[in-house]
Structures are given as structure tokens and as C-alpha cells.
C-alpha atoms as a PDB file:
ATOM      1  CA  UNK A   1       0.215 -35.330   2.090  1.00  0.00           C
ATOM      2  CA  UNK A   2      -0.669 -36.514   5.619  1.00  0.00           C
ATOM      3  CA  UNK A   3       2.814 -36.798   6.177  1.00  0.00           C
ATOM      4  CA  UNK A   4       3.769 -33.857   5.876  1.00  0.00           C
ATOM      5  CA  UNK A   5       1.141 -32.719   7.856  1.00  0.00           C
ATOM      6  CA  UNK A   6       2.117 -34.720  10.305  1.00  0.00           C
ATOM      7  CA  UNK A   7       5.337 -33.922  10.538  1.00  0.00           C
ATOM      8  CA  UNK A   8       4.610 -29.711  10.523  1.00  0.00           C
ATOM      9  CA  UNK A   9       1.789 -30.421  13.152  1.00  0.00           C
ATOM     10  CA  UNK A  10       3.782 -30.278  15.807  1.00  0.00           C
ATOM     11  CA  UNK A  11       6.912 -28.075  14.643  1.00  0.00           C
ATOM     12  CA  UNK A  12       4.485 -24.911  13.589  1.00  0.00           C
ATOM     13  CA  UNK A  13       1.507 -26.165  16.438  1.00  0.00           C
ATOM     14  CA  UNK A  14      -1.204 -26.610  14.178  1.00  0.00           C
ATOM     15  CA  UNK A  15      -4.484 -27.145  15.541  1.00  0.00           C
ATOM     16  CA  UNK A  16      -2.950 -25.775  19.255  1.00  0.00           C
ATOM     17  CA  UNK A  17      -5.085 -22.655  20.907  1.00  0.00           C
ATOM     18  CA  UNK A  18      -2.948 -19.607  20.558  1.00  0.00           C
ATOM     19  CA  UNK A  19      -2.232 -19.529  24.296  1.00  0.00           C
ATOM     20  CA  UNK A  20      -0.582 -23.178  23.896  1.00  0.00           C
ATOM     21  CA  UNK A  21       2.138 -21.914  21.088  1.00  0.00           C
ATOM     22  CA  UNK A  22       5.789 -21.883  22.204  1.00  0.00           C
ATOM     23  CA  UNK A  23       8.545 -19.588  21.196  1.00  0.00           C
ATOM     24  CA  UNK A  24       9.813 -22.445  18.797  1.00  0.00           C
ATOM     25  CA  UNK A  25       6.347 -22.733  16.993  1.00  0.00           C
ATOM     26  CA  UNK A  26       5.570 -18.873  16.604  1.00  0.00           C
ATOM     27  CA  UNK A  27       9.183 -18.583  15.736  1.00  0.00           C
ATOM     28  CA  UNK A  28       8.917 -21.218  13.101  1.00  0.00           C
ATOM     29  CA  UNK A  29       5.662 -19.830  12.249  1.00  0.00           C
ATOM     30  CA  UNK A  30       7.240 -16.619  11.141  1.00  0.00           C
ATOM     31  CA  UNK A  31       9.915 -17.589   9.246  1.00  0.00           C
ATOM     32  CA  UNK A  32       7.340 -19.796   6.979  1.00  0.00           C
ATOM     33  CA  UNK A  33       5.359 -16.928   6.822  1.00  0.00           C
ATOM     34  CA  UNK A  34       8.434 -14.258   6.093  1.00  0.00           C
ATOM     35  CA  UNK A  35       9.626 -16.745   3.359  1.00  0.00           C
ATOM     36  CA  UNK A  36       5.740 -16.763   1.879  1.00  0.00           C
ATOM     37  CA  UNK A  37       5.462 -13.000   2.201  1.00  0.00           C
ATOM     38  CA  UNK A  38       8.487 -12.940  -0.206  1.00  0.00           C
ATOM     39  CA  UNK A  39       7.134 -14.793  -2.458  1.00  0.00           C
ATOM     40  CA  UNK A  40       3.961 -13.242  -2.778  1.00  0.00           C
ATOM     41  CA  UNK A  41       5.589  -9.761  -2.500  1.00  0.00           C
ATOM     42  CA  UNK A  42       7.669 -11.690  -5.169  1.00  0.00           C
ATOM     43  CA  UNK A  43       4.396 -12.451  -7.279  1.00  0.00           C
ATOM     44  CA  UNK A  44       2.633  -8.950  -6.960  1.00  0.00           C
ATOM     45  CA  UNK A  45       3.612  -5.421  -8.687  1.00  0.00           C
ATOM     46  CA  UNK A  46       6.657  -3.420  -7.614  1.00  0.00           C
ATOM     47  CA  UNK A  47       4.538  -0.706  -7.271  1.00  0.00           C
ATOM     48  CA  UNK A  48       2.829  -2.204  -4.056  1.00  0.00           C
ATOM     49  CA  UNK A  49       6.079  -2.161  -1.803  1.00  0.00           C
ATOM     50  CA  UNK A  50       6.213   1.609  -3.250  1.00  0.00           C
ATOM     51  CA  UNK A  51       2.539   2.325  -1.849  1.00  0.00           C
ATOM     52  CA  UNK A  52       2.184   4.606  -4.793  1.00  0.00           C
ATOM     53  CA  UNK A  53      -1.765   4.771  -3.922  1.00  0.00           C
ATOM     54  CA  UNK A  54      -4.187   3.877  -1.208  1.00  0.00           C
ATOM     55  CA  UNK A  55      -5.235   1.230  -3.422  1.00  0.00           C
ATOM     56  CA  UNK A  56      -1.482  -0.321  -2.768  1.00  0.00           C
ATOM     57  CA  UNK A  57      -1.575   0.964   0.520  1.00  0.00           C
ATOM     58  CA  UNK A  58      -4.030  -1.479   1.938  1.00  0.00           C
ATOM     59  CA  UNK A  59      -3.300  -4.465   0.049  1.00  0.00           C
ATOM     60  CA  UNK A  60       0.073  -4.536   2.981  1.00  0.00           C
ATOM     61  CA  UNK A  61      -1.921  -3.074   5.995  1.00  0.00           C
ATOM     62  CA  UNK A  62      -4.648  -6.136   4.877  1.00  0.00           C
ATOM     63  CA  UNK A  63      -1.866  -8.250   3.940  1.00  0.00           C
ATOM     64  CA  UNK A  64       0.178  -7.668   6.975  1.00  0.00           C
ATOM     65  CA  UNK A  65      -3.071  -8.406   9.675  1.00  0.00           C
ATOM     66  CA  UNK A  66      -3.921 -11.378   7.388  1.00  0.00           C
ATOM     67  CA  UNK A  67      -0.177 -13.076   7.765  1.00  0.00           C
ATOM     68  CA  UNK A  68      -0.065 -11.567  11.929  1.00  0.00           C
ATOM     69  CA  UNK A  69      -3.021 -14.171  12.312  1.00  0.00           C
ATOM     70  CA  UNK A  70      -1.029 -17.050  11.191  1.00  0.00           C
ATOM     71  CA  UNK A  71       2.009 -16.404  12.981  1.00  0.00           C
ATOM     72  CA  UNK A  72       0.084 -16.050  16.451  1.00  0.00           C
ATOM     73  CA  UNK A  73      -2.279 -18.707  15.643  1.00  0.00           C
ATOM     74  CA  UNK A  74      -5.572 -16.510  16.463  1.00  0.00           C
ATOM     75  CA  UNK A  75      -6.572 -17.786  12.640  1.00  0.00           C
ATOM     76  CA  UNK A  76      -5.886 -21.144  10.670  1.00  0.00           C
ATOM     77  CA  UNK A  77      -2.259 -21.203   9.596  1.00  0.00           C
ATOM     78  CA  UNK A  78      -2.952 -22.523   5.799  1.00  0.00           C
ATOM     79  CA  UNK A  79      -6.027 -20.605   5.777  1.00  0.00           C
ATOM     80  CA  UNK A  80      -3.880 -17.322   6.172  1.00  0.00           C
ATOM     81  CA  UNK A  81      -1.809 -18.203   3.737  1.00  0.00           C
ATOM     82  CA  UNK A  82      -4.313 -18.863   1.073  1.00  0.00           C
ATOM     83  CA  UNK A  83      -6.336 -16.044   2.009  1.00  0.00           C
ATOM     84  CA  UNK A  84      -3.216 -13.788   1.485  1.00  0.00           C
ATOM     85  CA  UNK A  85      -2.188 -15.384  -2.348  1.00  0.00           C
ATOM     86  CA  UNK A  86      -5.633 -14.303  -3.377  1.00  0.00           C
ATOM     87  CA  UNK A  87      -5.416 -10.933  -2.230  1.00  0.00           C
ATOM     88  CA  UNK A  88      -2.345 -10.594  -4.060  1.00  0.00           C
ATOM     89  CA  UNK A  89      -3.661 -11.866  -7.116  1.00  0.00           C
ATOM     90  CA  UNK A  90      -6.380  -9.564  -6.786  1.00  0.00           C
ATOM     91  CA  UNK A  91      -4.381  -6.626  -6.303  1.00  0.00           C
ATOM     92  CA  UNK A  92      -2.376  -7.814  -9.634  1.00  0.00           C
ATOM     93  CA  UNK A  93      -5.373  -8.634 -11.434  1.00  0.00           C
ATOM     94  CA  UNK A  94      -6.625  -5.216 -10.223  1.00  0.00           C
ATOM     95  CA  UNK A  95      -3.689  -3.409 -11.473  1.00  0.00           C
ATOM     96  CA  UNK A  96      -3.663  -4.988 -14.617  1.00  0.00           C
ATOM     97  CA  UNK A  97      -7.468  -3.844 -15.380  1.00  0.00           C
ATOM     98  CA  UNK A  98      -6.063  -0.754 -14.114  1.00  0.00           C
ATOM     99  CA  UNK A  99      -3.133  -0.489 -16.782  1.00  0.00           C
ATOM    100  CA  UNK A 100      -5.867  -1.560 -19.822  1.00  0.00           C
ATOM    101  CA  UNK A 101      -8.698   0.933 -18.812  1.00  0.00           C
ATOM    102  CA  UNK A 102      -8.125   4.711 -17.692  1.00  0.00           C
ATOM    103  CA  UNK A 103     -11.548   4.413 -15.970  1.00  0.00           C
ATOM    104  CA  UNK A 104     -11.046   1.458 -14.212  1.00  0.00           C
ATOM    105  CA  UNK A 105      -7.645   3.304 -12.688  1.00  0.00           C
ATOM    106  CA  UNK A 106      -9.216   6.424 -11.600  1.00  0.00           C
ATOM    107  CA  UNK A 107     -12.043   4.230  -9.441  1.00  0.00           C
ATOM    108  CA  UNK A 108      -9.890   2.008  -7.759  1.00  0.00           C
ATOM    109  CA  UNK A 109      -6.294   4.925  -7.417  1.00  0.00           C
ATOM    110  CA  UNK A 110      -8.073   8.097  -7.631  1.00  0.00           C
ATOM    111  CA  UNK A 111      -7.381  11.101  -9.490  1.00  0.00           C
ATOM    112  CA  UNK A 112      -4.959  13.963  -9.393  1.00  0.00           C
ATOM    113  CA  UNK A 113      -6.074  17.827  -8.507  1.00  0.00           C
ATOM    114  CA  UNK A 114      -4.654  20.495 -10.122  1.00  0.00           C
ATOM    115  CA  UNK A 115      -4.206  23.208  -6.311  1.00  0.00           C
ATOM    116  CA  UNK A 116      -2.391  25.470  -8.553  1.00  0.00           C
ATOM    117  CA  UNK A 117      -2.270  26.737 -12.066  1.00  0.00           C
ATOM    118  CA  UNK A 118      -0.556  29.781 -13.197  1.00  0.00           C
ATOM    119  CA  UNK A 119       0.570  30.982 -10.134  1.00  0.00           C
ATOM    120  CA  UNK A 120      -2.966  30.832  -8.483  1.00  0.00           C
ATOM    121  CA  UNK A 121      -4.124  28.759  -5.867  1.00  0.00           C
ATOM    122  CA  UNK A 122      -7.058  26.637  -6.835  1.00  0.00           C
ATOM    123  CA  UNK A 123      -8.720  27.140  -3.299  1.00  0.00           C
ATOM    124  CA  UNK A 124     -11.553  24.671  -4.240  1.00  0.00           C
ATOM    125  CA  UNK A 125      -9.454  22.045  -5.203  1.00  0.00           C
ATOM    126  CA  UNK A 126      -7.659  22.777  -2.255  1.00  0.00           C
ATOM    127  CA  UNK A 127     -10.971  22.307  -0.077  1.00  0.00           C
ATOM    128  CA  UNK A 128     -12.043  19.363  -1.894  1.00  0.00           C
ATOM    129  CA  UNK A 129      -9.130  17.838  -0.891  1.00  0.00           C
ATOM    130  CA  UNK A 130      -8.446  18.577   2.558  1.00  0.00           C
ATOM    131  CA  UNK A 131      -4.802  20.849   1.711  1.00  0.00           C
ATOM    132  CA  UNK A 132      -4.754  23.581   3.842  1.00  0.00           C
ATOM    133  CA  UNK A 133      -2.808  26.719   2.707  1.00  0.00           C
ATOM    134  CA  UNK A 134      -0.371  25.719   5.252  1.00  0.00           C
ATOM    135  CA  UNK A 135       0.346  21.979   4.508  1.00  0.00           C
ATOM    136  CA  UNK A 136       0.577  23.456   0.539  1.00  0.00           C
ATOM    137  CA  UNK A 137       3.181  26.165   2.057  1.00  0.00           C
ATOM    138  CA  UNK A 138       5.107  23.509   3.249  1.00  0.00           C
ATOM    139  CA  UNK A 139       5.305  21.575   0.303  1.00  0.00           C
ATOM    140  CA  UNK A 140       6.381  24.612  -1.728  1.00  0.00           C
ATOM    141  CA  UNK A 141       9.320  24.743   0.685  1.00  0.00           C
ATOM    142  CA  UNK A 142       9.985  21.709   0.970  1.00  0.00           C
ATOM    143  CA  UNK A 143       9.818  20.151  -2.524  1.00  0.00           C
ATOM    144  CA  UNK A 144       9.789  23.319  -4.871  1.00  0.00           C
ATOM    145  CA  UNK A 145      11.864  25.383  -3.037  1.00  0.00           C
ATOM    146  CA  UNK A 146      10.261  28.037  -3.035  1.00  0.00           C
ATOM    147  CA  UNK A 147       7.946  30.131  -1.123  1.00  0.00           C
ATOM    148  CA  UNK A 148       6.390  32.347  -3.870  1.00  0.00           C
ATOM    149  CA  UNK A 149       3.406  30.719  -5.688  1.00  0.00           C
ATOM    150  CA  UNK A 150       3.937  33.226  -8.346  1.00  0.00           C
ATOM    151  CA  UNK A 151       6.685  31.020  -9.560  1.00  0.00           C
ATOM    152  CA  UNK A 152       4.608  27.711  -9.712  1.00  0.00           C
ATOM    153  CA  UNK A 153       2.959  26.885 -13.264  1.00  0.00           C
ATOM    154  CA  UNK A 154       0.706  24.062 -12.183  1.00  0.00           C
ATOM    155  CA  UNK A 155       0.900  21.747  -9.073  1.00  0.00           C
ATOM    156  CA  UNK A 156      -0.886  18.922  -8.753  1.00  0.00           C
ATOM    157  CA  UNK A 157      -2.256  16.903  -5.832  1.00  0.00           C
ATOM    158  CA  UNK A 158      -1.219  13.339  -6.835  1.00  0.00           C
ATOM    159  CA  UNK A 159      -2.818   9.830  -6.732  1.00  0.00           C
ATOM    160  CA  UNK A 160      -0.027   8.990  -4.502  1.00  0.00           C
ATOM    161  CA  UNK A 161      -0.877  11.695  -1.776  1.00  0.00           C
ATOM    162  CA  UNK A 162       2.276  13.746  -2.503  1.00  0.00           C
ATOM    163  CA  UNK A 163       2.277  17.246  -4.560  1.00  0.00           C
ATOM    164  CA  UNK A 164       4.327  17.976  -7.565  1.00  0.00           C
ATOM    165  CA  UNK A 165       4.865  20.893  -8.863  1.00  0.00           C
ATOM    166  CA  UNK A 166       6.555  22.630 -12.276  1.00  0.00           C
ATOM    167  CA  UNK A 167       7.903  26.139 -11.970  1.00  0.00           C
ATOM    168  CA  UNK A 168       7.164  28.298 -14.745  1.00  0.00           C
ATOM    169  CA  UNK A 169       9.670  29.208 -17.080  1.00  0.00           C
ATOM    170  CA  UNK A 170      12.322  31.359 -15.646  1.00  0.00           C
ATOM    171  CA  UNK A 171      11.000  30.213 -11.958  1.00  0.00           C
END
């Protein structure tokens, strides 16, 4: 094992100051850490890459500084590494909870709001969440094509972020 410490000491400059790292060691550095990232991405749920939910939104924004820090040296290369399996796992073994208990999934994703129902805007809903009758107006456009409400049976303010919506019949 000290071997092949020895022999990646120099190539990937651990144990150098940040400031000391060439463009050959941060280079390799990121390539190691680009081929470990794939593996782990690899190793965790599809859904993460999707960033269906904040909950998979900050496993890559935590993921992603944790990974930076080994590639510029400004935290222990291995150390990174590690650090960044177990947050994978936990984000798996988070999901998986998540997938066997409806209670568990609404803590750690959230829940959807219905912001309208029967053609009706559900104004505190709406408030609750921070939709303005304006951002809602665009999404009617945008994704329902429509601008009447009238023609909207329920829309829903999903875990995601995004809002769906179902026309009512004839709509």
C-alpha cells in the first residue's frame, strides 16, 4: 500500500499546500476525481442527476464543493473522496427509506400543493408557497397552454418545484 502511495504522491501532489500544485497535478487530480464522480454517480439513484427534489438537489451542489476541494488541494485528497462515497450512500440509503415509508418521503422531498382545483385558484396555497399569480400565469402558458384557469381541473405545485396541471374534460 505504501507503494502506491508513493508512487501517486508526487503525480497527484499529495501532502503539497495548494499554492505548490502544478497544472499536471490538478490536472491529474481531476481526472481521478471525474472518473470517481462516475462511479459514485454510477452507485447512487438516477433520480439524483434528474434533481427531481431539493433533497437531490443538494446531494450535487454538496457533492460538487466536496470533490472541488480535492482537485485544488484546499482539503485532503482521499479524505474528499471518502467523504463524498458516504454522502452518496446516504442519499441512497435515504431514498430507499423514502421508497418504503410515505412519511419518511414527505420529510426529507416535501409535498405537493394543490394552487388550483376546479378552475379556482387556491390563493392560500398559492401564498404558502411563494407562486405569485404571475409566475402561475406563466406556467399556464407555458406548460398548459392556456391562459384561462377556467379550463384547469387541478394543478399542483410539485415536489420537484415545477407545476402540472390536468385540463378538465373538454379543456
Amino acid at each position: 500500500m505504501n507503494a502506491i502511495y508513493d508512487f501517486l504522491r508526487p503525480l497527484l501532489g499529495l501532502g503539497m499546500e495548494p499554492k505548490d500544485l502544478g497544472l499536471l497535478q490538478v490536472s491529474l487530480r481531476g481526472v481521478v476525481i471525474f472518473l470517481f464522480a462516475l462511479i459514485m454517480v454510477r452507485l447512487s439513484s438516477k433520480r439524483s442527476l434528474a434533481e427531481k427534489t431539493a433533497f437531490d438537489a443538494i446531494l450535487l451542489v454538496i457533492l460538487a464543493s466536496v470533490l472541488s476541494r480535492a482537485i485544488n488541494g484546499s482539503a485532503g485528497f482521499f479524505t474528499s473522496i471518502g467523504c463524498s462515497f458516504v454522502l452518496v450512500f446516504l442519499h441512497r440509503l435515504f431514498s430507499w427509506i423514502a421508497c418504503r415509508s410515505h412519511a419518511f418521503g414527505k420529510l426529507i422531498k416535501g409535498c405537493p400543493a394543490i394552487v388550483i382545483e376546479n378552475g379556482r385558484l387556491q390563493p392560500d396555497a398559492m401564498r404558502r408557497n411563494l407562486i405569485s399569480n404571475h409566475d402561475l400565469e406563466e406556467d399556464l402558458r407555458l406548460d398548459a397552454q392556456t391562459e384561462d384557469v377556467a379550463k384547469i381541473k387541478i394543478a399542483r405545485l410539485e415536489r420537484s418545484g415545477d407545476i402540472s396541471f390536468i385540463k378538465a374534460t373538454g379543456g
